[in-house]
Protein backbone atom coordinates (compact mmCIF):
# COMPACT_ATOMS: atom_id res chain seq x y z
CA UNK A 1 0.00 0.00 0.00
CA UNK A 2 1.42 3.50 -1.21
CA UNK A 3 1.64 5.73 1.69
CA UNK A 4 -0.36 8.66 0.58
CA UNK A 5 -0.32 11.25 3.71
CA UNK A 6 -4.17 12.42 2.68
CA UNK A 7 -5.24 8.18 2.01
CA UNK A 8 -8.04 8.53 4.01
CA UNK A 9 -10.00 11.65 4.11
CA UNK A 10 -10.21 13.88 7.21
CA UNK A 11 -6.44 12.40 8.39
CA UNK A 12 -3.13 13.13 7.70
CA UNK A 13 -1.01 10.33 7.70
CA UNK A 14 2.41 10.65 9.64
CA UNK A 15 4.24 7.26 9.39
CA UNK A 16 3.62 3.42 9.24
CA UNK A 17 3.49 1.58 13.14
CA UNK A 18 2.65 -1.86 11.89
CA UNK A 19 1.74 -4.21 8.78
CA UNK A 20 -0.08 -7.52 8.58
CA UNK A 21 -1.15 -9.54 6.06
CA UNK A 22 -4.74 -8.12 5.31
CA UNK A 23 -4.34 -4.09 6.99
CA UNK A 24 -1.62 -2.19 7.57
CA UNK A 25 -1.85 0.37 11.21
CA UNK A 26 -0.20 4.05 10.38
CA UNK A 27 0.35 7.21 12.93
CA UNK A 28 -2.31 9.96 11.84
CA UNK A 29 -3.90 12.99 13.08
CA UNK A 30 -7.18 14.24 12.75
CA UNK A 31 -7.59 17.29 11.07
CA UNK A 32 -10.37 18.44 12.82
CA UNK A 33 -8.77 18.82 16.21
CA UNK A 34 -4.96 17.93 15.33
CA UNK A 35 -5.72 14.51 18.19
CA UNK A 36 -2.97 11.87 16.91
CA UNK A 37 -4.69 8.30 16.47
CA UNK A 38 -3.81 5.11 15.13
CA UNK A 39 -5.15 4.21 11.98
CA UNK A 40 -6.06 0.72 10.69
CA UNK A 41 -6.35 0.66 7.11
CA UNK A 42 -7.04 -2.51 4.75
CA UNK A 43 -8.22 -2.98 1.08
CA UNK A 44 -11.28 -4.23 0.91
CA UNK A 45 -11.56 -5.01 -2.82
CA UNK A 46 -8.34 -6.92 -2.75
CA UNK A 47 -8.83 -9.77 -0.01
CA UNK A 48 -9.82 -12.99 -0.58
CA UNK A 49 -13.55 -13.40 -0.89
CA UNK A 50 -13.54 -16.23 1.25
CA UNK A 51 -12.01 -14.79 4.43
CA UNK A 52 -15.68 -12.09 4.09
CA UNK A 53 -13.42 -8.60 4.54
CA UNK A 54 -16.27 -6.37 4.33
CA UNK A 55 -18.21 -7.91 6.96
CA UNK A 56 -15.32 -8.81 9.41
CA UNK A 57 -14.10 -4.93 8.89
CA UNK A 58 -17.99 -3.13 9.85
CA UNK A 59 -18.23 -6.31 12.69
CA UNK A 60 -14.58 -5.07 14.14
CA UNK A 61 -16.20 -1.81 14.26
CA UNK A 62 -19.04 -2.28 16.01
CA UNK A 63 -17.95 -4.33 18.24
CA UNK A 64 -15.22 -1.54 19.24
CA UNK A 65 -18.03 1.18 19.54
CA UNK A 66 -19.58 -1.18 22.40
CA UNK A 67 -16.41 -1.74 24.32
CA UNK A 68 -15.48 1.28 26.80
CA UNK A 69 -12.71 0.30 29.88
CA UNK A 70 -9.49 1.79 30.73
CA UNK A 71 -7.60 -1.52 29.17
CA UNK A 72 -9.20 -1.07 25.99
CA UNK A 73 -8.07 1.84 23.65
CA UNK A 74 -10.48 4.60 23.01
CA UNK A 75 -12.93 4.17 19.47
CA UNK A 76 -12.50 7.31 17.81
CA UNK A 77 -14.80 6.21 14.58
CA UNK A 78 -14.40 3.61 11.75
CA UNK A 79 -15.54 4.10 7.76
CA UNK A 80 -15.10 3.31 4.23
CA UNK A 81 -13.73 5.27 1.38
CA UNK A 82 -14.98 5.69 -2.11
CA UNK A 83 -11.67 4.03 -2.86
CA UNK A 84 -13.03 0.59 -1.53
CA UNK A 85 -10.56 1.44 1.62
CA UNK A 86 -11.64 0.42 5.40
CA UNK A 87 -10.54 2.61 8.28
CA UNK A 88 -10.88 2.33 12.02
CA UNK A 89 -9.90 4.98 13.94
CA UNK A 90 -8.40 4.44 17.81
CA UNK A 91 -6.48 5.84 20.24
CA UNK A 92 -2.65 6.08 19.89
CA UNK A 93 -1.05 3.41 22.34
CA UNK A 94 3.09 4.37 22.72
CA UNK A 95 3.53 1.40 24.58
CA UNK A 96 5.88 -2.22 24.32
CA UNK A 97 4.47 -5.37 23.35
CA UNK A 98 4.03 -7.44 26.41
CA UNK A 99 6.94 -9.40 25.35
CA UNK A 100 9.49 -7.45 26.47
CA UNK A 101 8.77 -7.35 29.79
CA UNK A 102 9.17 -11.94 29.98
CA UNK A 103 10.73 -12.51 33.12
CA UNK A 104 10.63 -9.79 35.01
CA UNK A 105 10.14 -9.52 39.05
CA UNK A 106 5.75 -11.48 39.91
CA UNK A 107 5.38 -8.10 41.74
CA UNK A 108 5.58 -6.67 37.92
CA UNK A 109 3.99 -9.11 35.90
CA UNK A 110 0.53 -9.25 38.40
CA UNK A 111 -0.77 -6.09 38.00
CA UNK A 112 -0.41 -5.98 33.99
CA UNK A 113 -1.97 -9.61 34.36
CA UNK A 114 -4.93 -7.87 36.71
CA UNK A 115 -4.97 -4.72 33.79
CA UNK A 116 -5.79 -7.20 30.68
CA UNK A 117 -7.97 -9.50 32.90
CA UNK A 118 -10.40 -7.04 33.95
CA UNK A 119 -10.44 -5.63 30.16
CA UNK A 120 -11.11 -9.08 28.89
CA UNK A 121 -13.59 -9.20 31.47
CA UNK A 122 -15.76 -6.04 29.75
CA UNK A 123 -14.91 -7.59 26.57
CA UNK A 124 -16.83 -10.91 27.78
CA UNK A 125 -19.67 -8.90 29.37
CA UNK A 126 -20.39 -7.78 26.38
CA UNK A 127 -20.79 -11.00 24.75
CA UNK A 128 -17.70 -11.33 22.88
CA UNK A 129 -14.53 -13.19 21.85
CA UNK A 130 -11.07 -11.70 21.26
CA UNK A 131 -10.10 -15.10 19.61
CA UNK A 132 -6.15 -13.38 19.29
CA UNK A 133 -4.74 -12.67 22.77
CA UNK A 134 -1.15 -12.85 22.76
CA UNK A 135 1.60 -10.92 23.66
CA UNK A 136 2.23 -8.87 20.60
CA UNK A 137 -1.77 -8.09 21.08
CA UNK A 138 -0.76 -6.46 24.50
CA UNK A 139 0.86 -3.12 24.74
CA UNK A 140 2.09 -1.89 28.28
CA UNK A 141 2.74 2.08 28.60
CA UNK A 142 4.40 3.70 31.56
CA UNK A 143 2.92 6.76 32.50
CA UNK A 144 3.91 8.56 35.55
CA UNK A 145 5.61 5.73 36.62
CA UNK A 146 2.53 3.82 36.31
CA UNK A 147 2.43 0.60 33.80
CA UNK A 148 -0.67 1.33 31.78
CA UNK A 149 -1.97 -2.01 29.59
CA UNK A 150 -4.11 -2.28 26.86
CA UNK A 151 -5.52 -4.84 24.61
CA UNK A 152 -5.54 -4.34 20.98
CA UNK A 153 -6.17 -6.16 17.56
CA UNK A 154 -9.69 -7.06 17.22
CA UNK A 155 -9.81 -8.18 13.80
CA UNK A 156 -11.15 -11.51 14.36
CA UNK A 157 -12.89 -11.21 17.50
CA UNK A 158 -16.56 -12.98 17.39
CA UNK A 159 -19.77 -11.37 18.90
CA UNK A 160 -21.33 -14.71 20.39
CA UNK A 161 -24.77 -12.83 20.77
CA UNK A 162 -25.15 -11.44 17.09
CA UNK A 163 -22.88 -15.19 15.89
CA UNK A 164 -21.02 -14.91 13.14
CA UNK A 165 -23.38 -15.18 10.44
CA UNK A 166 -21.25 -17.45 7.83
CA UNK A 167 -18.13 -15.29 8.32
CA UNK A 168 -15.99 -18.53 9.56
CA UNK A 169 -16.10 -21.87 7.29
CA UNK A 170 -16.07 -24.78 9.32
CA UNK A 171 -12.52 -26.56 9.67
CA UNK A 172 -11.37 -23.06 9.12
CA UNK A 173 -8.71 -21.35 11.91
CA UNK A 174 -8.30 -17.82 12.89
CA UNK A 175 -5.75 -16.55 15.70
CA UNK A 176 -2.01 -17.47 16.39
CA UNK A 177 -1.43 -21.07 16.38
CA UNK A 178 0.94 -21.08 19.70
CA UNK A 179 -2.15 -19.42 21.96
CA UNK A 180 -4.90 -20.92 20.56
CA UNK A 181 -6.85 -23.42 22.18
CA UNK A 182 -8.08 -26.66 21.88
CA UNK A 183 -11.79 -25.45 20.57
CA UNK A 184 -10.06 -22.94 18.35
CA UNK A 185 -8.25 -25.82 16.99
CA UNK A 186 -10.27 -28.93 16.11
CA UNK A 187 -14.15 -26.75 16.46
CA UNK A 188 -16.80 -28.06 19.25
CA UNK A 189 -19.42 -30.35 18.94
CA UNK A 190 -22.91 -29.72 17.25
CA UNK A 191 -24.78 -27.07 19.06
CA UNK A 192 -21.94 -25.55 20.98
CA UNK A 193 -20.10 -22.91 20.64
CA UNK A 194 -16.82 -20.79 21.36
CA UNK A 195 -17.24 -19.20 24.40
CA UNK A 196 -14.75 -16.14 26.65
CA UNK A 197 -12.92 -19.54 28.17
CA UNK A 198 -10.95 -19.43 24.92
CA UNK A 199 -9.99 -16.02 25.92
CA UNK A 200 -8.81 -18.04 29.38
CA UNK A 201 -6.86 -20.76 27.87
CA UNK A 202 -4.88 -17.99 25.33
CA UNK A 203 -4.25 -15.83 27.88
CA UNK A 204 -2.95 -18.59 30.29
CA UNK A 205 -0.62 -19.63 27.82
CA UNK A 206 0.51 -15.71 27.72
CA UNK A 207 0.98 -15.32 31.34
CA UNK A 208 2.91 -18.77 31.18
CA UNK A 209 5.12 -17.54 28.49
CA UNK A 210 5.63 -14.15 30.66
CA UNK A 211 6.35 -15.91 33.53
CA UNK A 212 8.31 -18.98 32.48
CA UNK A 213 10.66 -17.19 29.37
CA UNK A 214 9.28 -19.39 27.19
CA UNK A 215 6.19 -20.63 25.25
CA UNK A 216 3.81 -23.81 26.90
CA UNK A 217 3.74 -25.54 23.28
CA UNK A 218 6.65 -25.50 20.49
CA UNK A 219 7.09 -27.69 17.88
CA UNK A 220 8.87 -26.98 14.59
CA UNK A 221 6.26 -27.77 12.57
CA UNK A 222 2.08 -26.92 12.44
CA UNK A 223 1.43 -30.33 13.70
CA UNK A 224 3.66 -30.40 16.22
CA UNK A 225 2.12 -27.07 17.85
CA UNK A 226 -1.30 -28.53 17.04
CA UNK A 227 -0.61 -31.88 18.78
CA UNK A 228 0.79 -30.22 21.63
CA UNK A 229 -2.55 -28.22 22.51
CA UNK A 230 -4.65 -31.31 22.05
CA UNK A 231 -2.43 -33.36 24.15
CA UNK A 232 -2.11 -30.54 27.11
CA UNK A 233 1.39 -31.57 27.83
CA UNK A 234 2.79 -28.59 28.77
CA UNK A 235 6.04 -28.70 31.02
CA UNK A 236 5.52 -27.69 34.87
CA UNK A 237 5.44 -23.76 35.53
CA UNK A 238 8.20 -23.18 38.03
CA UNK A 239 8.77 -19.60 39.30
CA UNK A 240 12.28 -18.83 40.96
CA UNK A 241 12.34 -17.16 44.31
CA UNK A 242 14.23 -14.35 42.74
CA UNK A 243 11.28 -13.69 40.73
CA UNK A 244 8.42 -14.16 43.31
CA UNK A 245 8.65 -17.71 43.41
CA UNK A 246 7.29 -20.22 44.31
CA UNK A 247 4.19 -18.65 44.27
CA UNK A 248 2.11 -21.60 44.50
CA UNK A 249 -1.20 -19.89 43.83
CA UNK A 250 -0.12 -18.34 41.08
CA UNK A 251 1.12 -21.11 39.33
CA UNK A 252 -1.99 -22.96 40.32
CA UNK A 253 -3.90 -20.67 38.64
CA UNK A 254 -2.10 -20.35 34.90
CA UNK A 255 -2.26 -24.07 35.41
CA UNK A 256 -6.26 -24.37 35.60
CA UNK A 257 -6.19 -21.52 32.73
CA UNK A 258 -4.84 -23.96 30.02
CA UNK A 259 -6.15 -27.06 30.61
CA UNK A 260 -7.67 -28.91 27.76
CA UNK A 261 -10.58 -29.34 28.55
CA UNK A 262 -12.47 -26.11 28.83
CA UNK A 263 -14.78 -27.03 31.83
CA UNK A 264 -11.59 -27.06 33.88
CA UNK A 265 -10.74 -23.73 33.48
CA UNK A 266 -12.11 -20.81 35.74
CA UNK A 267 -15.29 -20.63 35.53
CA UNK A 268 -15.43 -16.38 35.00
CA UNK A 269 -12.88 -13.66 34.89
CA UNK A 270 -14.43 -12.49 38.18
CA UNK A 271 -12.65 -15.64 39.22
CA UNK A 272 -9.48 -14.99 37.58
CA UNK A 273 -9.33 -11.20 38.60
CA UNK A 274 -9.77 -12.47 42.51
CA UNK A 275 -7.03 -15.19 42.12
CA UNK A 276 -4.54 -12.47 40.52
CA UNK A 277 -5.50 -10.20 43.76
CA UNK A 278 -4.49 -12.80 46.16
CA UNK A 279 -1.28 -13.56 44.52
CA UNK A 280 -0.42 -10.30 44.29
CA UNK A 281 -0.28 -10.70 47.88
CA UNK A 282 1.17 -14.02 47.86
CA UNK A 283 4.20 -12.95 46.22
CA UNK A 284 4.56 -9.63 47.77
CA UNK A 285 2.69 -9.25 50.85
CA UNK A 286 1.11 -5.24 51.86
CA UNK A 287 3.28 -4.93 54.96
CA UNK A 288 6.45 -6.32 52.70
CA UNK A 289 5.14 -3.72 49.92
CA UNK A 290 5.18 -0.78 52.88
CA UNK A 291 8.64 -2.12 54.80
CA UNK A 292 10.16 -1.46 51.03
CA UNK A 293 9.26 2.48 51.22
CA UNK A 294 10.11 5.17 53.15
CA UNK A 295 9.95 8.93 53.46
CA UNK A 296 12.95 11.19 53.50
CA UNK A 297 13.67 14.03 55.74
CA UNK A 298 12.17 16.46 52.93
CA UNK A 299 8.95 15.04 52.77
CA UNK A 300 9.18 13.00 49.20
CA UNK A 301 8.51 9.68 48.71
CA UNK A 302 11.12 6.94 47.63
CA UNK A 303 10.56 3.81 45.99
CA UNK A 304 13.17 1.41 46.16
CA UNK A 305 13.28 0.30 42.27
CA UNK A 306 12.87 -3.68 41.66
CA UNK A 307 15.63 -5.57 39.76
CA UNK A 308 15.00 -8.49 37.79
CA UNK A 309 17.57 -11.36 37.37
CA UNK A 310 17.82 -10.73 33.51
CA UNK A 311 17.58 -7.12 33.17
CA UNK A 312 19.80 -5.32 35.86
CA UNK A 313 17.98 -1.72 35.83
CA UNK A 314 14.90 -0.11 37.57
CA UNK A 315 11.20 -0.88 35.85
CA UNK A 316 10.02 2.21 36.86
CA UNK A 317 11.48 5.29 38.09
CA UNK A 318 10.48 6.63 41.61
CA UNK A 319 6.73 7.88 42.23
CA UNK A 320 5.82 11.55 42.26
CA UNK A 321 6.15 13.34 44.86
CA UNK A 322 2.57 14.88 45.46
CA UNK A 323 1.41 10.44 44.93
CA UNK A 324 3.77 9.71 47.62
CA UNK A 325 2.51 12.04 49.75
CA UNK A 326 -1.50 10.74 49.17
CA UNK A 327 0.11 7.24 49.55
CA UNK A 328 1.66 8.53 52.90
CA UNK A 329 -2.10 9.90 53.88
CA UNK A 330 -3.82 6.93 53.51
CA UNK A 331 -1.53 4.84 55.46
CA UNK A 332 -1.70 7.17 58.13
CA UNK A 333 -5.73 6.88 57.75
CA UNK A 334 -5.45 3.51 57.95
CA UNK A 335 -3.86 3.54 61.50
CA UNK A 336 -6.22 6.03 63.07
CA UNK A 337 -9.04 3.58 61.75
CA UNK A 338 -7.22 0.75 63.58
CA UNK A 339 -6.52 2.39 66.55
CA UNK A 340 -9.98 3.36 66.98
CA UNK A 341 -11.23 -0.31 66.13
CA UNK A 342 -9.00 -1.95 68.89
CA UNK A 343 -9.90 0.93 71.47
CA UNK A 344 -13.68 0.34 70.67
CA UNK A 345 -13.05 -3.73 71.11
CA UNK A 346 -11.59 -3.43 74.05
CA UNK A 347 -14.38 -1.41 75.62
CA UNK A 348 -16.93 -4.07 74.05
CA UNK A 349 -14.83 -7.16 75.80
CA UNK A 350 -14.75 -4.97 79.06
CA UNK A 351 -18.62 -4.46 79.27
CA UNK A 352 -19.58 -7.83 78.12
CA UNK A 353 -17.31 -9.31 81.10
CA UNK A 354 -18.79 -6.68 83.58
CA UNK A 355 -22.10 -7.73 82.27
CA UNK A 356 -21.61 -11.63 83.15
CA UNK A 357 -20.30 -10.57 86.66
CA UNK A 358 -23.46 -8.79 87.31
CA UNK A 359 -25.76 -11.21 86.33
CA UNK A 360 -24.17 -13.79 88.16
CA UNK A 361 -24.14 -11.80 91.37
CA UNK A 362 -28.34 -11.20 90.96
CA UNK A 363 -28.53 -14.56 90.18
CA UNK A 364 -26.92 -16.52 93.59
CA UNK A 365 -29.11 -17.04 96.68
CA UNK A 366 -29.18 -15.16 99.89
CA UNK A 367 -28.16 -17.06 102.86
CA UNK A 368 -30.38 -14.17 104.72
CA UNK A 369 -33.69 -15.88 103.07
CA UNK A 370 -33.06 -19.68 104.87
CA UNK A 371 -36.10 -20.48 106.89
CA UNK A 372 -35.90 -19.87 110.42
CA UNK A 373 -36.28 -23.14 112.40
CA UNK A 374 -39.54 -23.34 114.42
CA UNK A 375 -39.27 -23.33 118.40
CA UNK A 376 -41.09 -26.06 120.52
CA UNK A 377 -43.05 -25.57 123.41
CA UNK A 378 -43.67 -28.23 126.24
CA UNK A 379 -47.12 -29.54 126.18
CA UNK A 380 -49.99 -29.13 128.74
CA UNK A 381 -53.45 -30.46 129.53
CA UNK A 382 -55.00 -27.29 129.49
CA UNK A 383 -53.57 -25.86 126.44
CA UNK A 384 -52.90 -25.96 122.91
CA UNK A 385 -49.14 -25.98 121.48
CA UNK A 386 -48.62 -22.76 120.46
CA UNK A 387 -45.90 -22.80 117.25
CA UNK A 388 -45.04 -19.16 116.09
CA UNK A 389 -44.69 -18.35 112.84
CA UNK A 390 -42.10 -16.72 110.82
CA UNK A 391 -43.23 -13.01 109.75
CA UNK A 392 -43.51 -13.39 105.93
CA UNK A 393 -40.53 -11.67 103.74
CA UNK A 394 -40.89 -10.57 100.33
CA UNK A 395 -38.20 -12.77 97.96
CA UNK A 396 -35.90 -9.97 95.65
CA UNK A 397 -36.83 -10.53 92.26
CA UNK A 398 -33.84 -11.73 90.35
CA UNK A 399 -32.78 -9.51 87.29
CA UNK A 400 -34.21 -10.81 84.48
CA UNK A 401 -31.75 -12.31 81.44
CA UNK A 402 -31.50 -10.60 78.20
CA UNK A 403 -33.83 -12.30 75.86
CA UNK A 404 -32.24 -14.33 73.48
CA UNK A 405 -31.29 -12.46 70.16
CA UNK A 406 -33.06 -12.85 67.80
CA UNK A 407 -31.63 -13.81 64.09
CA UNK A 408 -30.88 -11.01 62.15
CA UNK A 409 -31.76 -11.35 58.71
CA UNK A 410 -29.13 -12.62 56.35
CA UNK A 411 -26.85 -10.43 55.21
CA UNK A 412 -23.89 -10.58 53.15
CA UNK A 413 -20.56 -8.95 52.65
CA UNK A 414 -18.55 -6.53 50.44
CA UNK A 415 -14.68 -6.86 49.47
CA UNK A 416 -13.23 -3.91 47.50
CA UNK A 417 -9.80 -4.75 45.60
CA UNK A 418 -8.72 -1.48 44.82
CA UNK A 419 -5.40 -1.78 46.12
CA UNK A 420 -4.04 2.23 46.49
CA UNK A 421 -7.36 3.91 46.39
CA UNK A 422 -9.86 4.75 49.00
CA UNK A 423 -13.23 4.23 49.65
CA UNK A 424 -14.53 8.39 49.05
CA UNK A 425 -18.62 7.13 49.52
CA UNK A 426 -20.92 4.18 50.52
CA UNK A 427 -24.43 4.30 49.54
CA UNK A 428 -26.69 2.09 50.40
CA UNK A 429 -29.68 0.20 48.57
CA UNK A 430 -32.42 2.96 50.70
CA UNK A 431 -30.36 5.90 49.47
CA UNK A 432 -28.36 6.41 52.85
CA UNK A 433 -24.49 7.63 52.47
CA UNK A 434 -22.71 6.00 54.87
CA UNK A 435 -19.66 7.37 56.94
CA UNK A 436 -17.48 4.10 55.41
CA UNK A 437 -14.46 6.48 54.11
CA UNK A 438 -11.50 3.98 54.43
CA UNK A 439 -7.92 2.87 52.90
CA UNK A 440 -8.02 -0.32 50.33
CA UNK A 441 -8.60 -2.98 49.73
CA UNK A 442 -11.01 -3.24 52.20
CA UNK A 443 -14.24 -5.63 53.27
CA UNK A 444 -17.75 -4.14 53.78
CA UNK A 445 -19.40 -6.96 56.12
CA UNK A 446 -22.93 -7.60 57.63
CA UNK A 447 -24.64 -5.80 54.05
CA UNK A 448 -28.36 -5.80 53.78
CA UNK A 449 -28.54 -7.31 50.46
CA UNK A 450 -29.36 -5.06 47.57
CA UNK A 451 -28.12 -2.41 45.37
CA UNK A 452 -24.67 -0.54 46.56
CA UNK A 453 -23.51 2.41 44.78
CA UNK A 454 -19.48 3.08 45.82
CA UNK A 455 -17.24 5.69 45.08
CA UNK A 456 -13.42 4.84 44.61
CA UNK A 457 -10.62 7.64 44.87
CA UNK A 458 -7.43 6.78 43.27
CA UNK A 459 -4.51 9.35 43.44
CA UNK A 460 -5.08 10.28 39.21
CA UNK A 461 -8.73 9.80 39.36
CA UNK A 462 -12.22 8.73 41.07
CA UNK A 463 -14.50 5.91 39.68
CA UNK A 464 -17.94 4.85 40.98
CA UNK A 465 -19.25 1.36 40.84
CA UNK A 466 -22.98 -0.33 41.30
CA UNK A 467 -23.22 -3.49 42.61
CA UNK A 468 -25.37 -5.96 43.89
CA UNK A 469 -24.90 -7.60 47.02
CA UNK A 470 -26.61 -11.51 48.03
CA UNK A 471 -27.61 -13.05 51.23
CA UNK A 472 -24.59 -15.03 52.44
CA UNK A 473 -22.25 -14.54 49.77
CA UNK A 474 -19.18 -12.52 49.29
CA UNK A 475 -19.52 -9.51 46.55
CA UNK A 476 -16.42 -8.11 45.29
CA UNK A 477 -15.08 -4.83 43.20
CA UNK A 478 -11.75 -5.00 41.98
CA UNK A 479 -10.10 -2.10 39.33
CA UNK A 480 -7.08 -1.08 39.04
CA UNK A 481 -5.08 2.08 40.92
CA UNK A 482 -2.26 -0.03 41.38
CA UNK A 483 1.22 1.01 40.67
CA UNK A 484 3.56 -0.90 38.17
CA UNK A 485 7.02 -0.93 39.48
């Protein structure tokens, strides 16, 4: 393709970022506001009639107008020229592939894992199928000293609610062969069909090939890589303690991501999201993650940069100052609130014990209340015994127990994973704000189930969630305002 600077109209075209078989992804701005975008362009006219161009390229479209979630670039606008050309219009990632950050320290690798999960997660909500995650398909930015990751490439991602409407023959594959899985592979059964636990078993084999340094299945040849997804014999995932290791959870979990069979994979990326949370603190635990920062005699904040085994330089450079010192405000926060929960314990323990005393002491008898013992008096002929009587003494009526308590409805509870943030407001489902401002993560508990409406402040910005909370079961909100060392 010729690179003509005014190809498509209303963009100037700067330079060329990437080229595939069937579109080609240029640097452009928009004329109308001068906003630099990235610019997928591909031929219609010229593809093979087979692979159904013109329909995949308006599908990709929609399908990108639907998604909105920080790990998913922004949809600027898609279209077709009189020239038979397709354009889709996006925001302008300036990030690395996910590749080049294989092997680095778990403490780096989570959080990006966490980013891409919760973006597959909207992508899945929305009834769809990326059907290409890999690394290449994953760009990480660093921003303010903050790893920023975003999934891209959405050419041949399937809308399971609309279905694909002929677009893909049977027998026919689409996607990368080393990440694909089993179902992408060799097709389902009649009457079933590809579902987001595709999504799972490519991106398990990505966070294996992160993690390990190298990819779950090779094989020189297509049927090699083919025979190794069908056969699931994948050598063990072993992390090093240098890297976070052993990390058993982790490994547990990228384990149950690519197994063959697709029913033994997590069952959601709720799931997924929640196991990445908790390894996160496996592999690095809070008060670890604190003991590794400190503040200086001016007042800024300094991170103590993490060195992996193959690359000997800092991931990140040190946090700004005016974050360190929010960071520094919530932990503070966070002792006052624990201070004041193990004061207001300790006065609970002290009045329930006081409490037993007391009842006890109503409770024992009165050695004052024995009956007195009846005097005799000798008999005579001419006269009745005469037995006095006691005078009559009113019993003290013992203090009454507490009644019993009664069950309080079921309730249920509310975890917040927003590791860095704070909880800013609590609503509840009658419209009530509740006084709950408090460092996370956090857990809500004793919830009356319904509707929740919570506000999340994050040093760079505020986001507000709904959610639903059920008798007896855990609820959880995880995002991310997590910092990528």
């Amino acid at each position: 393709m010729v690179l003509d600077p005014h190809l498509i109209p209303d963009f100037e075209i700067l330079d060329r970022i990437a080229s595939g078989g069937v579109a080609e992804v240029f640097r452009a701005r928009r004329e109308s506001d001068g906003l630099e975008v990235a610019l997928k362009v591909m031929s219609l006219n010229e593809s093979d009639p087979e692979f159904h161009a013109v329909e995949r390229f308006h599908r990709e479209g929609e399908l990108l107008e639907r998604l909105d979630h920080p790990s998913l670039p922004r949809f600027y606008g898609h279209g077709v020229t009189y020239g038979g050309l397709g354009w889709i219009a996006q925001e302008l990632v300036k990030g690395e592939p996910l590749s080049a950050f294989a092997l680095r320290h778990a403490t780096v690798l989570i959080p990006i894992f966490i980013q891409v999960a919760e973006g597959l997660q909207a992508v899945a909500q929305e009834g769809i199928v990326h059907r290409d995650i890999s690394p290449d398909n994953i760009l990480v930015e660093v921003r303010h000293g903050r790893g920023h990751a975003r999934l891209i490439d959405f050419g041949i991602a399937k809308d399971i609610l609309a279905g694909e409407g002929g677009l893909t023959r049977h027998g026919a594959f689409l996607g990368k062969l080393a990440y694909a899985s089993p179902e992408q592979l060799v097709g389902l059964p009649k009457g079933q069909t590809i579902d987001f636990r595709s999504d799972v078993y490519s991106f398990g084999m990505t966070m294996y090939e992160l993690l390990a340094g190298r990819r779950a299945v090779e094989g020189e040849s297509l049927p090699e890589l083919v025979d190794g997804h069908l056969k699931g014999r994948y050598p063990p995932l072993a992390l090093d303690p240098d890297r976070g290791g052993p990390a058993p959870r982790l490994v547990g979990l990228v384990t149950r991501m690519i197994s063959k069979s697709r029913d033994d994979r997590p069952s959601s990326w709720e799931e997924i999201v929640a196991d990445l949370w908790r390894s996160r603190e496996e592999v690095a635990p809070l008060a670890e993650t604190l003991a590794r920062k400190r503040v200086d005699r001016t007042g800024t904040f300094e991170q103590m940069a993490v060195r992996t085994v193959v690359r000997n330089e800092p991931l990140i450079p040190a946090l700004p100052a005016e974050t360190s010192r929010a960071l520094s405000r919530e932990v503070l926060f966070g002792r006052v609130v624990l201070g004041v929960g193990v004061v207001a314990f300790a006065g609970s323990a002290l009045f329930a014990i006081s409490y037993v005393r007391s009842s006890r002491r109503s409770l024992a008898p009165d050695p004052s209340l024995a009956p007195t013992p009846r005097p005799t008096v000798p008999e005579t002929p001419t006269a009745a015994p005469v037995r006095p009587t006691a005078t009559p003494r009113k019993l003290p009526t013992a203090t009454p127990l507490p009644e019993a308590t009664k069950m309080a409805p079921e309730t249920g509870s509310l975890t917040i994973a927003f590791s860095g943030g704070e909880l800013e407001e609590f609503i509840d489902p009658a419209g009530k704000k509740w006084p709950r401002r408090r460092a996370l993560p956090s857990t809500v508990p004793d919830l009356v189930p319904g509707k929740y409406v919570v506000t999340i402040k994050c040093p760079d910005f505020t986001r507000t969630y709904t959610t639903l909370v059920r008798a007896g079961q855990e609820t959880s909100i995880s995002g991310t305002c997590i910092e990528v060392k």
